[in-house]
N, C-alpha and C. Protein backbone atom coordinates (compact mmCIF):
# COMPACT_ATOMS: atom_id res chain seq x y z
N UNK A 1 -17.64 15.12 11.45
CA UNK A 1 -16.31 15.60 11.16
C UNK A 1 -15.26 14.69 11.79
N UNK A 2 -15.47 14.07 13.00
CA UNK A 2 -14.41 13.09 14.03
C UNK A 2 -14.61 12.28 12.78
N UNK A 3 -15.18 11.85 12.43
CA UNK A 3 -15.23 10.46 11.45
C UNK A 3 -14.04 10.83 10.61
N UNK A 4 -14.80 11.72 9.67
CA UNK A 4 -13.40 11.94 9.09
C UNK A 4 -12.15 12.01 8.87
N UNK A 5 -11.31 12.74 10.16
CA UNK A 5 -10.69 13.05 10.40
C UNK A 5 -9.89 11.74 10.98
N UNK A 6 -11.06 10.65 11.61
CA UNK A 6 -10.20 9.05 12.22
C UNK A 6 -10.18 8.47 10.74
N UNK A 7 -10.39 8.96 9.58
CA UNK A 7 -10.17 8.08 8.67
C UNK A 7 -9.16 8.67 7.93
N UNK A 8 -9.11 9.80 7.61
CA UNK A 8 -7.05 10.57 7.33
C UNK A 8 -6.20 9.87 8.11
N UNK A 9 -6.53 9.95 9.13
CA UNK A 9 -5.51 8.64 10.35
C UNK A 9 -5.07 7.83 10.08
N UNK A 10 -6.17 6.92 9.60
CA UNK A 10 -5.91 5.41 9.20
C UNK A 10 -5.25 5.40 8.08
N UNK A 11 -5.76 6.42 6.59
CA UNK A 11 -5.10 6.34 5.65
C UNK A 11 -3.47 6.91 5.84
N UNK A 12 -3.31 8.13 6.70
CA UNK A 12 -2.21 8.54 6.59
C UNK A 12 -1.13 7.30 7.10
N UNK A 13 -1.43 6.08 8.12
CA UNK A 13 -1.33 5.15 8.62
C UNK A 13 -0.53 4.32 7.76
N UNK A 14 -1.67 3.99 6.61
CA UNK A 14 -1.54 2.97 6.03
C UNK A 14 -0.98 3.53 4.65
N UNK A 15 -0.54 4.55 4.65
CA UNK A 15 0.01 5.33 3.18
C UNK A 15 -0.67 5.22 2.37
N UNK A 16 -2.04 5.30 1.96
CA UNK A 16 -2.93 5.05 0.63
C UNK A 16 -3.06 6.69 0.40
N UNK A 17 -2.21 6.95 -0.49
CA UNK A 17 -2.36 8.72 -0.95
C UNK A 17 -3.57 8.99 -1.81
N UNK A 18 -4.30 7.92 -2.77
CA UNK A 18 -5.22 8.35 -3.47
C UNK A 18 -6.66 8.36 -2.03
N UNK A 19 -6.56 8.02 -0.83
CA UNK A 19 -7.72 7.91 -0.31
C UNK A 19 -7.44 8.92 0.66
N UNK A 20 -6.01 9.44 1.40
CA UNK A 20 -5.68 10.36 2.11
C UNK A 20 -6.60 11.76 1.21
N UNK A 21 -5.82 12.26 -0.14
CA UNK A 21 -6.54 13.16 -1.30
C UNK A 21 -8.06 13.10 -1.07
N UNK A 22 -8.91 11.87 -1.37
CA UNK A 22 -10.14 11.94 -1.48
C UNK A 22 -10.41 12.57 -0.03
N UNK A 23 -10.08 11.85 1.33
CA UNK A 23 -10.44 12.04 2.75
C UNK A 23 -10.39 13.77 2.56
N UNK A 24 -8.81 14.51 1.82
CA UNK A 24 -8.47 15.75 2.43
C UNK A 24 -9.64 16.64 1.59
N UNK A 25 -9.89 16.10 0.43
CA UNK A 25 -11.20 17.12 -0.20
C UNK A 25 -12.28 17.28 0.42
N UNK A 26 -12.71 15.93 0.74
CA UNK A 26 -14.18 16.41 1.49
C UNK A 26 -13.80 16.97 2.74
N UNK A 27 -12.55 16.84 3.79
CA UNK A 27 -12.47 17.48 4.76
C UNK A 27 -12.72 19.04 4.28
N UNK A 28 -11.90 19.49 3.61
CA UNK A 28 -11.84 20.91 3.62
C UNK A 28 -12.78 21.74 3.00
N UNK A 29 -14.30 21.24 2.52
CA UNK A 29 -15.36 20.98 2.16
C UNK A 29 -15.90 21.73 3.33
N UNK A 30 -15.75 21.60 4.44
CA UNK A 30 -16.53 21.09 5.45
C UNK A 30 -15.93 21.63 6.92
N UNK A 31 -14.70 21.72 6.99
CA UNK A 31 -13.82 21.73 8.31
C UNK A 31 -13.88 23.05 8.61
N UNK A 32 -13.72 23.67 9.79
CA UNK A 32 -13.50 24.60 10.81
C UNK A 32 -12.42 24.61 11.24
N UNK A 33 -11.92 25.74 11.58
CA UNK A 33 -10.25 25.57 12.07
C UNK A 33 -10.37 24.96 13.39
N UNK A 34 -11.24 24.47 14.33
CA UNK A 34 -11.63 23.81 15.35
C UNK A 34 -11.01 21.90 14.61
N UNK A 35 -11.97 21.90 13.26
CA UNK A 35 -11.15 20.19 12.96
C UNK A 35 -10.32 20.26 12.40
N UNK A 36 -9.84 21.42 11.95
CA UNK A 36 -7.76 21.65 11.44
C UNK A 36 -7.27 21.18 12.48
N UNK A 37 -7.44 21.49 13.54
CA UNK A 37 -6.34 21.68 14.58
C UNK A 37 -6.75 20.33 15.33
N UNK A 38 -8.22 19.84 15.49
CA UNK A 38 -8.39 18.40 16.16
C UNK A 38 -7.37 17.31 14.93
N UNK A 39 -7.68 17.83 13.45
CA UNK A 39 -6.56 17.18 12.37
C UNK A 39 -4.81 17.12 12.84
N UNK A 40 -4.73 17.74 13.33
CA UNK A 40 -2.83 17.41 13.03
C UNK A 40 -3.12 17.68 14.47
N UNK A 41 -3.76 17.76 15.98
CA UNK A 41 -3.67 16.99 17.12
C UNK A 41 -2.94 15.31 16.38
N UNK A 42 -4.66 14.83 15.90
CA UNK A 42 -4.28 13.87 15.61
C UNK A 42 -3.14 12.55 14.78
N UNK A 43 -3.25 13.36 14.36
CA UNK A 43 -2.19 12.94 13.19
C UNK A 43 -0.60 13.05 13.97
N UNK A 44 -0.63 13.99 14.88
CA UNK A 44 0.54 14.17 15.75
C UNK A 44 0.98 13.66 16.72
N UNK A 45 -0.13 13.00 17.72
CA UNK A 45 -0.10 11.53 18.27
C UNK A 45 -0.01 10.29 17.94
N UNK A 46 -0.95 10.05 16.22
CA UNK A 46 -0.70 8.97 15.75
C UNK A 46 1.04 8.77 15.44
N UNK A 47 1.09 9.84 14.74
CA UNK A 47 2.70 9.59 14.98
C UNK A 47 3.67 9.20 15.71
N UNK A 48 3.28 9.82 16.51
CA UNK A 48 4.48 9.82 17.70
C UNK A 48 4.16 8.49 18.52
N UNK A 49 2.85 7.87 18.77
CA UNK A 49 2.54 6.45 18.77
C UNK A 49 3.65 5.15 18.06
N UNK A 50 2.75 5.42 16.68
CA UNK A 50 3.79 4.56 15.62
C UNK A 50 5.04 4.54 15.58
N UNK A 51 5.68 6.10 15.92
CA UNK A 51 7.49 5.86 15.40
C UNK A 51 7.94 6.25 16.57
N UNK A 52 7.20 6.97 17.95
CA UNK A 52 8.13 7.57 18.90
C UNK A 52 8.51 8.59 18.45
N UNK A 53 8.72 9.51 16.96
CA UNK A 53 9.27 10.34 17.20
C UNK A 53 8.38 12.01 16.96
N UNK A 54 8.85 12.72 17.06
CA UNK A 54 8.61 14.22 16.92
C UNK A 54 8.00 14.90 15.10
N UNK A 55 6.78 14.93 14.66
CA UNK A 55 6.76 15.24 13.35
C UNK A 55 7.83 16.29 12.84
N UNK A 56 8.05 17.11 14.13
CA UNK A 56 8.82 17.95 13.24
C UNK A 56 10.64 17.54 12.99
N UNK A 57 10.90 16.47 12.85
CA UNK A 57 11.92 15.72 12.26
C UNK A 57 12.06 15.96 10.72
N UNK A 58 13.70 15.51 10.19
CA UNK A 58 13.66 15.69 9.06
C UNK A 58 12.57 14.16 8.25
N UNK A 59 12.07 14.23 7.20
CA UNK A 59 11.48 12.94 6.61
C UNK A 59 12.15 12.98 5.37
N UNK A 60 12.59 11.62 4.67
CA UNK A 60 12.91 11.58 2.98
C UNK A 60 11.62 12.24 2.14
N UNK A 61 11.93 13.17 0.88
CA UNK A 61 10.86 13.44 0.11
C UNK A 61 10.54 12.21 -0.42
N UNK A 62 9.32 11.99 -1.30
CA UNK A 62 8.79 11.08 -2.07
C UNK A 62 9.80 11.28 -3.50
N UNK A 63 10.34 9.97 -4.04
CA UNK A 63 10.80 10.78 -5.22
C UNK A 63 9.84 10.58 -6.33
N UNK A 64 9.62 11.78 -7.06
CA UNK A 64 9.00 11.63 -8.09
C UNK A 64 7.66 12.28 -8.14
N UNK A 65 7.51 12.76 -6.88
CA UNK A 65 5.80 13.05 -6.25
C UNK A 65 6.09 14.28 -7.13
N UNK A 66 4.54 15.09 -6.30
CA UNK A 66 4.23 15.83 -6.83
C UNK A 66 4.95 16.99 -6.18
N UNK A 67 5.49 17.33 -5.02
CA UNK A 67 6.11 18.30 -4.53
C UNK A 67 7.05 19.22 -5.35
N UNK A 68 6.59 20.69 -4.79
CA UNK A 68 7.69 21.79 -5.48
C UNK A 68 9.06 21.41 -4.75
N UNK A 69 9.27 20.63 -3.80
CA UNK A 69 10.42 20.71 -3.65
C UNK A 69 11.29 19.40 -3.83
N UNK A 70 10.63 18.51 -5.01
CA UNK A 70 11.38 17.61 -5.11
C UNK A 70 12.42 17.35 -5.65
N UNK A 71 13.52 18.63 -5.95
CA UNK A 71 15.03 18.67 -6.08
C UNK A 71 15.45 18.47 -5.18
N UNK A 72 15.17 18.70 -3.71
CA UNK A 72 15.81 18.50 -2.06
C UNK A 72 15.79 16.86 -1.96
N UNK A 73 16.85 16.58 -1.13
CA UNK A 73 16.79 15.03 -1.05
C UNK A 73 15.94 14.92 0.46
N UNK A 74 15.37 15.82 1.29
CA UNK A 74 14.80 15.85 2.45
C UNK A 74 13.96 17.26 2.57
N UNK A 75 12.62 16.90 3.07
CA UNK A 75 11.75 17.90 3.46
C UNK A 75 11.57 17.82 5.26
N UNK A 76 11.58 19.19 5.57
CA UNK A 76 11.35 19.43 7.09
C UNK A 76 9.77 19.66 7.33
N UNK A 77 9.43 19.04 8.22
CA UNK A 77 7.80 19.01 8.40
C UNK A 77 8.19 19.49 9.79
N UNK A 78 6.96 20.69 10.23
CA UNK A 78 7.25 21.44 11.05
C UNK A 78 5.70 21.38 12.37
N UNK A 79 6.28 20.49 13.46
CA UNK A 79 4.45 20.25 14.07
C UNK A 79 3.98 21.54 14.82
């Protein structure tokens, strides 16, 4: 499961959304709320590593994605 979960990392990292998707299927395949929560540990340090800042900041939406809320010009991600 650590495997996994260091490889959402890297993809979330490196922005490859078609391999983040593949990574998040087989995670949830498989995961325990024990590697939910070792998941966005991680992902919440990698962050704050890379940019210094706080996930729960405002971020630009993607335009065009797939989000229900892509009429908003900004989504709040909440850590």
């Amino acid at each position: 499961m650590r495997e996994t979960v260091e490889a959402i990392v890297r993809a979330v990292g490196a922005g490859d959304d078609v391999l983040i998707g593949r990574l998040l299927n087989r995670f949830t395949q498989v995961a325990d709320f024990d590697a939910l929560v070792h998941l966005r540990t991680r992902l919440y340090t990698a962050l704050r590593a890379t940019t210094g800042t706080r996930p729960n900041s405002t971020i630009p939406a993607a335009p065009g994605g797939r989000s229900s809320l892509r009429g908003s010009s900004r989504v709040r991600v909440f850590g």
